[in-house]
C-alpha atoms as a PDB file:
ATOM      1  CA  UNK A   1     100.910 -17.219  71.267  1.00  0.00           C
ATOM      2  CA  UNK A   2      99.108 -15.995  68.009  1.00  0.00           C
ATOM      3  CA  UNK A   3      97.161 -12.967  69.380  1.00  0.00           C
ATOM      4  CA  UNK A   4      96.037 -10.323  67.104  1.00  0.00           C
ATOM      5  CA  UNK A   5      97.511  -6.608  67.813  1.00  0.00           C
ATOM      6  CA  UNK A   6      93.973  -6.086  69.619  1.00  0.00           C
ATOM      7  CA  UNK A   7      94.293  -8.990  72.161  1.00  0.00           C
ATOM      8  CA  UNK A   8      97.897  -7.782  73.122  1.00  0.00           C
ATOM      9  CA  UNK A   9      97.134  -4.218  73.761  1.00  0.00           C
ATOM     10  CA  UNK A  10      93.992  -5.839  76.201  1.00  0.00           C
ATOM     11  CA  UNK A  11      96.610  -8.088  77.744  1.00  0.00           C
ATOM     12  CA  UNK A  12      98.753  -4.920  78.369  1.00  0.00           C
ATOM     13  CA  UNK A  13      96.260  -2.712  80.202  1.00  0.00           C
ATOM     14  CA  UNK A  14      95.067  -5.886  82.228  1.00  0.00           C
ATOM     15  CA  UNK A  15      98.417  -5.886  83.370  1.00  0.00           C
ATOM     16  CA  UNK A  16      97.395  -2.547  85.316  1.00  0.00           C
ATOM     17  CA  UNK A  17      93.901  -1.966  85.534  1.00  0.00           C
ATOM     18  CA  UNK A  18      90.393  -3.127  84.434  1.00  0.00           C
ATOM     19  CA  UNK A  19      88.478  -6.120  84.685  1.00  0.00           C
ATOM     20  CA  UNK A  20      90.251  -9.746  83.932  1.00  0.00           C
ATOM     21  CA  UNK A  21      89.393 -10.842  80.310  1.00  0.00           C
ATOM     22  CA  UNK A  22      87.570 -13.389  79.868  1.00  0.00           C
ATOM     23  CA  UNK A  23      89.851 -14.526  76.477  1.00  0.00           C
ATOM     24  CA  UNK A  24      91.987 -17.419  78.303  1.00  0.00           C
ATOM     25  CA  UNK A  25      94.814 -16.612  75.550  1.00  0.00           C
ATOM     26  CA  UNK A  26      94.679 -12.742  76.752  1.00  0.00           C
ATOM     27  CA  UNK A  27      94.700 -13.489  80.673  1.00  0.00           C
ATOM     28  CA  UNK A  28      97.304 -15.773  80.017  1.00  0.00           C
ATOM     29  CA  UNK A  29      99.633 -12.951  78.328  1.00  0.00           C
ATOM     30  CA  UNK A  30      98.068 -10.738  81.155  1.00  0.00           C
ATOM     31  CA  UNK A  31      99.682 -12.842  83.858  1.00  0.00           C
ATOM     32  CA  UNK A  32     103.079 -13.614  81.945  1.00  0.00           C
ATOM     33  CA  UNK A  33     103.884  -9.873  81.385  1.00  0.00           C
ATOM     34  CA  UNK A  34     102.513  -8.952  85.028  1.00  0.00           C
ATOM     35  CA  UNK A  35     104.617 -11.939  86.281  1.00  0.00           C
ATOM     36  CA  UNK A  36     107.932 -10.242  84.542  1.00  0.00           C
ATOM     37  CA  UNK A  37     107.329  -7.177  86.068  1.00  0.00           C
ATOM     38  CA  UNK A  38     106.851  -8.434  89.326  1.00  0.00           C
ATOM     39  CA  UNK A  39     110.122  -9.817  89.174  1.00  0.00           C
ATOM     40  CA  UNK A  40     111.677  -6.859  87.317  1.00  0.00           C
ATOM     41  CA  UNK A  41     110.263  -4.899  90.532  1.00  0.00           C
ATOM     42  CA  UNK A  42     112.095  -7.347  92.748  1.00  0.00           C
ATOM     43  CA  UNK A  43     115.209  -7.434  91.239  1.00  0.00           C
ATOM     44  CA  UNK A  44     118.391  -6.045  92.772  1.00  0.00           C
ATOM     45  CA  UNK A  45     118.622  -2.937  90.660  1.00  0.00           C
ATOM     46  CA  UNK A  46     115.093  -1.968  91.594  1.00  0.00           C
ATOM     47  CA  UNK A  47     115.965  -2.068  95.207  1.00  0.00           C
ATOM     48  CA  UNK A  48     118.882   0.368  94.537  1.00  0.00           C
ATOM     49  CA  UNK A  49     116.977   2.214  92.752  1.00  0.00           C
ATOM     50  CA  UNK A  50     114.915   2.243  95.313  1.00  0.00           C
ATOM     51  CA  UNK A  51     117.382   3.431  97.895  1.00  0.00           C
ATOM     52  CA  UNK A  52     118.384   6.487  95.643  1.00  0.00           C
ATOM     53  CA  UNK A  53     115.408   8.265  95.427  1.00  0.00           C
ATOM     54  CA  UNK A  54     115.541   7.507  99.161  1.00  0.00           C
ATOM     55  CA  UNK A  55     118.829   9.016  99.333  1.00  0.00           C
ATOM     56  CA  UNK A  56     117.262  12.095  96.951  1.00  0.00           C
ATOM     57  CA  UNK A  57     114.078  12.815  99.159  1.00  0.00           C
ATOM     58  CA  UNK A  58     116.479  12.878 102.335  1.00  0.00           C
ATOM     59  CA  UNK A  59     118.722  14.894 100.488  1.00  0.00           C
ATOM     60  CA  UNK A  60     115.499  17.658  99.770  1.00  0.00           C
ATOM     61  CA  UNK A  61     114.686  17.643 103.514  1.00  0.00           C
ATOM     62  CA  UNK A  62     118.369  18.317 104.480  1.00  0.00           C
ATOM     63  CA  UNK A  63     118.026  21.286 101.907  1.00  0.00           C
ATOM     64  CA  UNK A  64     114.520  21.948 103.302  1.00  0.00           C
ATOM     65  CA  UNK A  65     116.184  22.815 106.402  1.00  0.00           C
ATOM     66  CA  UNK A  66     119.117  24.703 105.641  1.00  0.00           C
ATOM     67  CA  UNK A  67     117.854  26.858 103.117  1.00  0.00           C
ATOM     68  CA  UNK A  68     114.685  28.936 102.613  1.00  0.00           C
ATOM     69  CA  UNK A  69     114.380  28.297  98.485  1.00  0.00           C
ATOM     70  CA  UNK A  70     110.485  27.435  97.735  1.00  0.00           C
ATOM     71  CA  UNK A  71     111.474  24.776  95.527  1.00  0.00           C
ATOM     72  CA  UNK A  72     113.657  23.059  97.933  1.00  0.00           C
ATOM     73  CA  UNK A  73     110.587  23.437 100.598  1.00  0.00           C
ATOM     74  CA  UNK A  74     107.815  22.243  98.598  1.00  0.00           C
ATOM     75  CA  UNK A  75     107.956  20.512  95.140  1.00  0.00           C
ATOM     76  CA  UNK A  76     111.057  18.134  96.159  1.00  0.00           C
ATOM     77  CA  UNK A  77     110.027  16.949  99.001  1.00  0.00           C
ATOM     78  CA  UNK A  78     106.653  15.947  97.610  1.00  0.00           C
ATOM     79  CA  UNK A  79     108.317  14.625  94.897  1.00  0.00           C
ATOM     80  CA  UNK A  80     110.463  12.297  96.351  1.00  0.00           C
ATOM     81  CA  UNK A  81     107.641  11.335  98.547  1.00  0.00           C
ATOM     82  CA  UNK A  82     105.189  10.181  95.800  1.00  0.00           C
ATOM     83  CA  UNK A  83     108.030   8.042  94.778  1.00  0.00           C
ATOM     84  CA  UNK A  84     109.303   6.496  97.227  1.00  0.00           C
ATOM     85  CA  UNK A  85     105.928   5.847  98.267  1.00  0.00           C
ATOM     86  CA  UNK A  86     104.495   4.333  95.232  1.00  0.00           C
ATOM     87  CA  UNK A  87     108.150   2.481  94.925  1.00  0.00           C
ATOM     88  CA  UNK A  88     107.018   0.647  98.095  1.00  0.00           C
ATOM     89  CA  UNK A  89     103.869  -0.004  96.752  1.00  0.00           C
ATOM     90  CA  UNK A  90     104.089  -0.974  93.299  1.00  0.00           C
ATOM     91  CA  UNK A  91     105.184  -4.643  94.149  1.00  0.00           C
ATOM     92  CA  UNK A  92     102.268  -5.261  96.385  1.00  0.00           C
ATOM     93  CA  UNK A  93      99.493  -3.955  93.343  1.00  0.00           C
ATOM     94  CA  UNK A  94     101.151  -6.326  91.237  1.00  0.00           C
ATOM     95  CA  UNK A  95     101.103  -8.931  93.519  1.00  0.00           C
ATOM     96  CA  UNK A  96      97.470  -8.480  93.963  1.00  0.00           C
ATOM     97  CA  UNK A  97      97.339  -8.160  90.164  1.00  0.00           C
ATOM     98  CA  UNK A  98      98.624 -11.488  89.218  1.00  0.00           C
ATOM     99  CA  UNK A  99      96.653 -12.792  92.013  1.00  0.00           C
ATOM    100  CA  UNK A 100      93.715 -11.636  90.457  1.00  0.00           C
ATOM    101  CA  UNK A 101      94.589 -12.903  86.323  1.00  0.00           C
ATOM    102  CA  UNK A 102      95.666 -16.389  87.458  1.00  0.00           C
ATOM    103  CA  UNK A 103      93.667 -17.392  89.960  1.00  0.00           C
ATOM    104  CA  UNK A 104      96.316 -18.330  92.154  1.00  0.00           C
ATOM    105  CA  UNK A 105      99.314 -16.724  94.043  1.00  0.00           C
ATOM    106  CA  UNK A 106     103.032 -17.299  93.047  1.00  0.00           C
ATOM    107  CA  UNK A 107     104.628 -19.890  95.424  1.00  0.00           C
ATOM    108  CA  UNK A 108     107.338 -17.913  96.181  1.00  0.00           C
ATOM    109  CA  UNK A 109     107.597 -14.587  98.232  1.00  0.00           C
ATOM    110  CA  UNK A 110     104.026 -13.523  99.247  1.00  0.00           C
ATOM    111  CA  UNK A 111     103.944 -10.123  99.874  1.00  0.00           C
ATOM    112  CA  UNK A 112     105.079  -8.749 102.813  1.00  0.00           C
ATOM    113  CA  UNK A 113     102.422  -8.448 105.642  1.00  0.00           C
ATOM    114  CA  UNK A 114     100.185 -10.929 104.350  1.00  0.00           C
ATOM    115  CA  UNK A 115      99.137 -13.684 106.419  1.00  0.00           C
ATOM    116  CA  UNK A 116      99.612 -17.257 105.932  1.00  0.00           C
ATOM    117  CA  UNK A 117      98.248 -20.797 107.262  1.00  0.00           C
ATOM    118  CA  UNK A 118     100.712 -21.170 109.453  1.00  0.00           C
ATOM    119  CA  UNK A 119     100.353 -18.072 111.266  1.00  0.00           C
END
């Protein structure tokens, strides 16, 4: 696509946040990059990423335990909760992200939890 340096920063941020644009051209670049990422999220290598920080936040509360150091007690765990939490989430929001720039959901692998017409 031939979008000025303008158009592709607005396509970037829709990615994450704002209102759709209303540029076709832009929306389109919107839901290609936020359709890459989606699939960069569900990639192998982001599940095992996944599964150490996991391993790091369980790690924290084993240290929690066993030893009486503020940092250990406080900042990691909360650290490795944010996350791990937003780890979990970050595939739904761009789910729902996509959803929202093209007007239509991906055929495969609806997010988990969702409902479908067969249910």
């Amino acid at each position: 696509m031939n979008l000025t340096a303008g158009q592709e920063r607005a396509a970037q941020r829709a990615t994450w946040r704002g209102t759709v644009p209303d540029d076709p051209a832009v929306r389109a670049l919107a839901a290609e990059l936020t359709r890459v990422q989606l699939e960069r999220v569900r990639s192998r290598w982001f599940r095992v990423l996944a599964a150490g920080l996991l391993v790091v936040e369980v790690t924290s509360l084993v240290l929690h335990v066993l030893d009486g150091d503020r940092w250990t007690q406080t900042v990691l765990p909360a650290a490795g909760a944010v996350l791990f939490g937003s780890f979990l989430l970050w595939p739904r929001r761009l789910h729902q992200r996509l959803e929202a720039l093209s007007g239509a959901v991906p055929e495969t692998d609806p997010p988990r939890g969702s409902s479908t017409a067969s249910d």
